[in-house]
Protein backbone atom coordinates (compact mmCIF):
# COMPACT_ATOMS: atom_id res chain seq x y z
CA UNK A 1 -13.21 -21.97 -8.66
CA UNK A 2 -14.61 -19.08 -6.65
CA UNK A 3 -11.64 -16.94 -7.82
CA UNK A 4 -11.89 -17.56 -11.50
CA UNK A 5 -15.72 -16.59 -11.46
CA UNK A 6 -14.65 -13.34 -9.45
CA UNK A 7 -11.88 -13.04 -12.00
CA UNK A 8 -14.34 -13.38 -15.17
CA UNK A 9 -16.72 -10.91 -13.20
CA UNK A 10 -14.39 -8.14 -13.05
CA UNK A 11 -13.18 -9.07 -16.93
CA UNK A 12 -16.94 -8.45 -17.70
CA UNK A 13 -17.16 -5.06 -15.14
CA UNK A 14 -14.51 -4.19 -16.83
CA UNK A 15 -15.33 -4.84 -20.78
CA UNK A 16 -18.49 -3.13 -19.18
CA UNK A 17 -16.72 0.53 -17.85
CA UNK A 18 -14.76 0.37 -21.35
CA UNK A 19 -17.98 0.30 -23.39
CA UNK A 20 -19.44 2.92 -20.79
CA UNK A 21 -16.29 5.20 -21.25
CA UNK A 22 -16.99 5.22 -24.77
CA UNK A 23 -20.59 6.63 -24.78
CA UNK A 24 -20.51 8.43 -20.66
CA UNK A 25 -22.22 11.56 -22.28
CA UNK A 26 -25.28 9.91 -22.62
CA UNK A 27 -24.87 8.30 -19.26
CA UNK A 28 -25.73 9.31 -16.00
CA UNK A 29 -22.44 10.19 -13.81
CA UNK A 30 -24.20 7.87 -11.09
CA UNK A 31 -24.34 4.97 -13.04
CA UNK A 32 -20.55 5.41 -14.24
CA UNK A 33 -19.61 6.04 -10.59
CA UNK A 34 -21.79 2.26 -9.66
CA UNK A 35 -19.63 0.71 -12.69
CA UNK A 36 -16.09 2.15 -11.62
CA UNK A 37 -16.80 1.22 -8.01
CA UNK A 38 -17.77 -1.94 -9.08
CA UNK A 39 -14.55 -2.68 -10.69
CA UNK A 40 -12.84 -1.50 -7.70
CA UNK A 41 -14.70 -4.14 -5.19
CA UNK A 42 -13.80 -7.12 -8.18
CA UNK A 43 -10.45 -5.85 -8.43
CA UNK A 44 -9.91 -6.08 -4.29
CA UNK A 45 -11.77 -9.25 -4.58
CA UNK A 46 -9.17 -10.99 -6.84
CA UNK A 47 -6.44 -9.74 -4.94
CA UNK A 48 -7.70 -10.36 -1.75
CA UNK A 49 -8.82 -13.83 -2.73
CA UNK A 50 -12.46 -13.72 -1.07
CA UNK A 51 -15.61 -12.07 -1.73
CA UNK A 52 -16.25 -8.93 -0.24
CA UNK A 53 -19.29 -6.46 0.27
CA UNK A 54 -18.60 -2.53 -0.27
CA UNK A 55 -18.67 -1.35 3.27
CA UNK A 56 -18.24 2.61 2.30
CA UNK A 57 -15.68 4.44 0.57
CA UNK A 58 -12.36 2.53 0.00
CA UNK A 59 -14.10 0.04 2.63
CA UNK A 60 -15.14 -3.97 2.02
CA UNK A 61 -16.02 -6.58 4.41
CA UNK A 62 -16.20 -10.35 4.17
CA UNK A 63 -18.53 -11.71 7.77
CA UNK A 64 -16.50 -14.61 9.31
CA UNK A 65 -18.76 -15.40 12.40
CA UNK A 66 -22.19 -13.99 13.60
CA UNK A 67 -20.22 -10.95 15.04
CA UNK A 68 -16.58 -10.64 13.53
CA UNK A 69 -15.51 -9.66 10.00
CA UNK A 70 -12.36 -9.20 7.93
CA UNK A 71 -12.51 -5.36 6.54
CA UNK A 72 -10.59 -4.68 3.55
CA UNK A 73 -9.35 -1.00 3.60
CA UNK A 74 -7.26 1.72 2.45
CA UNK A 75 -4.72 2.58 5.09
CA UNK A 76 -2.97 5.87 4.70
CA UNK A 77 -2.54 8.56 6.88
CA UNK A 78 -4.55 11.26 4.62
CA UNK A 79 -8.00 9.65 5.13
CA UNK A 80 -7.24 9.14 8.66
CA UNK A 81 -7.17 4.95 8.89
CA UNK A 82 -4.02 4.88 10.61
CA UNK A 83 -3.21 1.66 13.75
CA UNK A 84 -4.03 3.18 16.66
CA UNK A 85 -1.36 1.63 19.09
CA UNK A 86 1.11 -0.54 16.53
CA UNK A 87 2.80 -2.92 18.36
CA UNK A 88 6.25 -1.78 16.78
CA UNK A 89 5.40 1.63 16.16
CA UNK A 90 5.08 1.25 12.22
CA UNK A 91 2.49 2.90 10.30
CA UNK A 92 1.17 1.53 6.86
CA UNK A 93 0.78 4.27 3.79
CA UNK A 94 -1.38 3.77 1.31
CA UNK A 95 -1.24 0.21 1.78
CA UNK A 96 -4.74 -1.95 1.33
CA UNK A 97 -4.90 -4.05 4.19
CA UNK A 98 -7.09 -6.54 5.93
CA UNK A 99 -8.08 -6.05 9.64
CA UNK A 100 -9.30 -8.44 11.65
CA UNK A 101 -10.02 -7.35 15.16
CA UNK A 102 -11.86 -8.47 18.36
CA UNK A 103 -12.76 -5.48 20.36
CA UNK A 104 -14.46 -7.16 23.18
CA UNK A 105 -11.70 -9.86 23.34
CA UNK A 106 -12.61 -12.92 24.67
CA UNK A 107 -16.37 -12.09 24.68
CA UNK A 108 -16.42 -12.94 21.45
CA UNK A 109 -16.59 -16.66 22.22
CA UNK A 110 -19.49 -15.58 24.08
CA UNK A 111 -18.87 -18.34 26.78
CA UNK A 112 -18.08 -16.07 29.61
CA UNK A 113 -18.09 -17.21 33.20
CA UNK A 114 -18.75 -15.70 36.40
CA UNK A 115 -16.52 -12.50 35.49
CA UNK A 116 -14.26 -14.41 34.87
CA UNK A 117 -12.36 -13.38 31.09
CA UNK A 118 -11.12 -16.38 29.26
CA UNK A 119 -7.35 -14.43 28.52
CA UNK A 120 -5.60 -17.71 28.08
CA UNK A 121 -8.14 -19.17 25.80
CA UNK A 122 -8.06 -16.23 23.96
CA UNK A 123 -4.53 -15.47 23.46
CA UNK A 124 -4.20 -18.47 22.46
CA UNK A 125 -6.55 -18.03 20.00
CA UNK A 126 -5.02 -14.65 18.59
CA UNK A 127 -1.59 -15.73 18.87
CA UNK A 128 -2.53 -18.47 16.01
CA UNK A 129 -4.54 -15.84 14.24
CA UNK A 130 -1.22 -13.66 14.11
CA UNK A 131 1.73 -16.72 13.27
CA UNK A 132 -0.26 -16.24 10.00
CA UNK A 133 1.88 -13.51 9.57
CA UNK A 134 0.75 -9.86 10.19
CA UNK A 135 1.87 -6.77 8.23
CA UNK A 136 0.77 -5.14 11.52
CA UNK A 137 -0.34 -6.06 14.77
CA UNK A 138 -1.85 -4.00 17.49
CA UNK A 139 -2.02 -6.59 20.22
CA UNK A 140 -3.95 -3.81 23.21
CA UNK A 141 -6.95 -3.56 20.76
CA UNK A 142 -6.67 -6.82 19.35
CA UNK A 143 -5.98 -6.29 15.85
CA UNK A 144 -4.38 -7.84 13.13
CA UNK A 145 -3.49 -6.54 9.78
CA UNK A 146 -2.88 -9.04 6.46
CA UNK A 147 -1.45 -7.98 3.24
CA UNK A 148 -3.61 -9.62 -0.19
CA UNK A 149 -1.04 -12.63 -0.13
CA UNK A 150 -1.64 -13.76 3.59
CA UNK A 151 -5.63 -12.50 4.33
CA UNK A 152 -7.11 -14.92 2.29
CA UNK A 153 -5.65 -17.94 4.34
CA UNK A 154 -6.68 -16.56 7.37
CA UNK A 155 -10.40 -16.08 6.10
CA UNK A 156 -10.47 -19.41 4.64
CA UNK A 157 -8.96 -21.49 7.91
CA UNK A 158 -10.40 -18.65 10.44
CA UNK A 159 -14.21 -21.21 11.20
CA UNK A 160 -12.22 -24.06 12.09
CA UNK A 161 -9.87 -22.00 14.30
CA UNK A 162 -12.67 -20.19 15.72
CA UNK A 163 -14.32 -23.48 16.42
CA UNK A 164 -11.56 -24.39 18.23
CA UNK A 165 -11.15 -21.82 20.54
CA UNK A 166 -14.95 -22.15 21.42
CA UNK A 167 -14.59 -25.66 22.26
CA UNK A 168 -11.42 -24.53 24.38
CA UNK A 169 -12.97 -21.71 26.59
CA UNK A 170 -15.58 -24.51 27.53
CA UNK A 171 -12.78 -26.28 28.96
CA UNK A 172 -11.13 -23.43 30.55
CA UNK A 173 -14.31 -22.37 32.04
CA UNK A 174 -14.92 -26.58 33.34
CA UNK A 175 -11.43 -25.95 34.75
CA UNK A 176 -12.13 -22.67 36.66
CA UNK A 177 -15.55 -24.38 37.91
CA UNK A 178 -13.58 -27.08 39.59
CA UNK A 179 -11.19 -24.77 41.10
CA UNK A 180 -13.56 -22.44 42.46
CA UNK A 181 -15.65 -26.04 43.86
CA UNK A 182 -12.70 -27.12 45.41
CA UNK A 183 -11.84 -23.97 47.31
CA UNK A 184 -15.19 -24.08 48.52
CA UNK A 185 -15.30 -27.55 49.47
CA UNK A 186 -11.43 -26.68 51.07
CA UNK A 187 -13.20 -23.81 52.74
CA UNK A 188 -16.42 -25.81 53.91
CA UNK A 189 -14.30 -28.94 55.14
CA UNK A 190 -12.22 -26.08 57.67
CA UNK A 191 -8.91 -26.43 55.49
């Protein structure tokens, strides 16, 4: 449903530009430029399968949770988006991708526990993020990279997987708790 209204939008954006086209003498070249970018967000909207914001040039976001997005983007090496450490050493050109990254890691689940950084939880976590099936991966910064056919499957499942997780790094940190009890209790008893 969502995609056929995003569908008849750009139709209309579009029907809109053509009419625009036809009399952009008497139109401002800012107004054109709203128009043409407009198409441009529908038409990475449609393929993208989700609804995204304009974020900057050749840049759209979609919010996931309180503090992590999906950004939509132009990759290419000319406007300087490039992976910063590829896990295989690839590089995408001129390729629109979707990112979705954790830069604090684990923090994200914002359950964290006497310095002590939930990896397993979150690997965990990533790893299922990534058997989605990444273009790209660039597991030190914690990044993932989806092509139009795979992002929108990720977006769509990514609450209930985050959800998930959450629940899990409670248990992880219930399971550190009793370890660092008992090694006090070991420690107090004389063992």
């Amino acid at each position: 449903m969502q995609e056929q209204s995003l569908k008849e939008q750009l139709n209309a954006y579009k029907a809109l530009h053509a009419v625009a086209m036809q009399h952009k003498e008497q139109i401002q070249s800012h107004h054109m430029s709203n128009i043409e970018e407009e198409v441009k967000r529908l038409q990475l909207c449609v393929e993208f399968s989700m609804n995204l914001e304009c974020a900057g040039y050749d840049w759209y976001q979609k919010y996931l949770t309180y503090d992590c997005k999906a950004d939509v983007g132009l990759y290419k090496e000319s406007n300087g988006r490039q992976i910063s450490w590829s896990d295989d050493g690839r590089q995408p050109e001129n390729e629109w991708l979707c990112l979705i990254s954790f830069p604090t890691g684990a923090y994200i689940f914002g359950n964290i526990f006497k310095n002590e950084y939930p990896k397993e939880t979150f690997n965990k976590f990533f790893e299922e993020l990534k058997s989605y099936g990444t273009k790209y991966c660039d597991t030190n910064n914690h990044k993932l990279y989806f092509t139009s056919d795979v992002a929108h499957k990720v977006v769509k499942d990514f609450p209930e997987i985050f959800k998930k997780y959450k629940a899990m790094c409670q248990e992880e940190y219930d399971r550190q708790c009793v370890k660092e009890l008992e090694a006090e209790l070991s420690k107090l008893k004389g063992n």
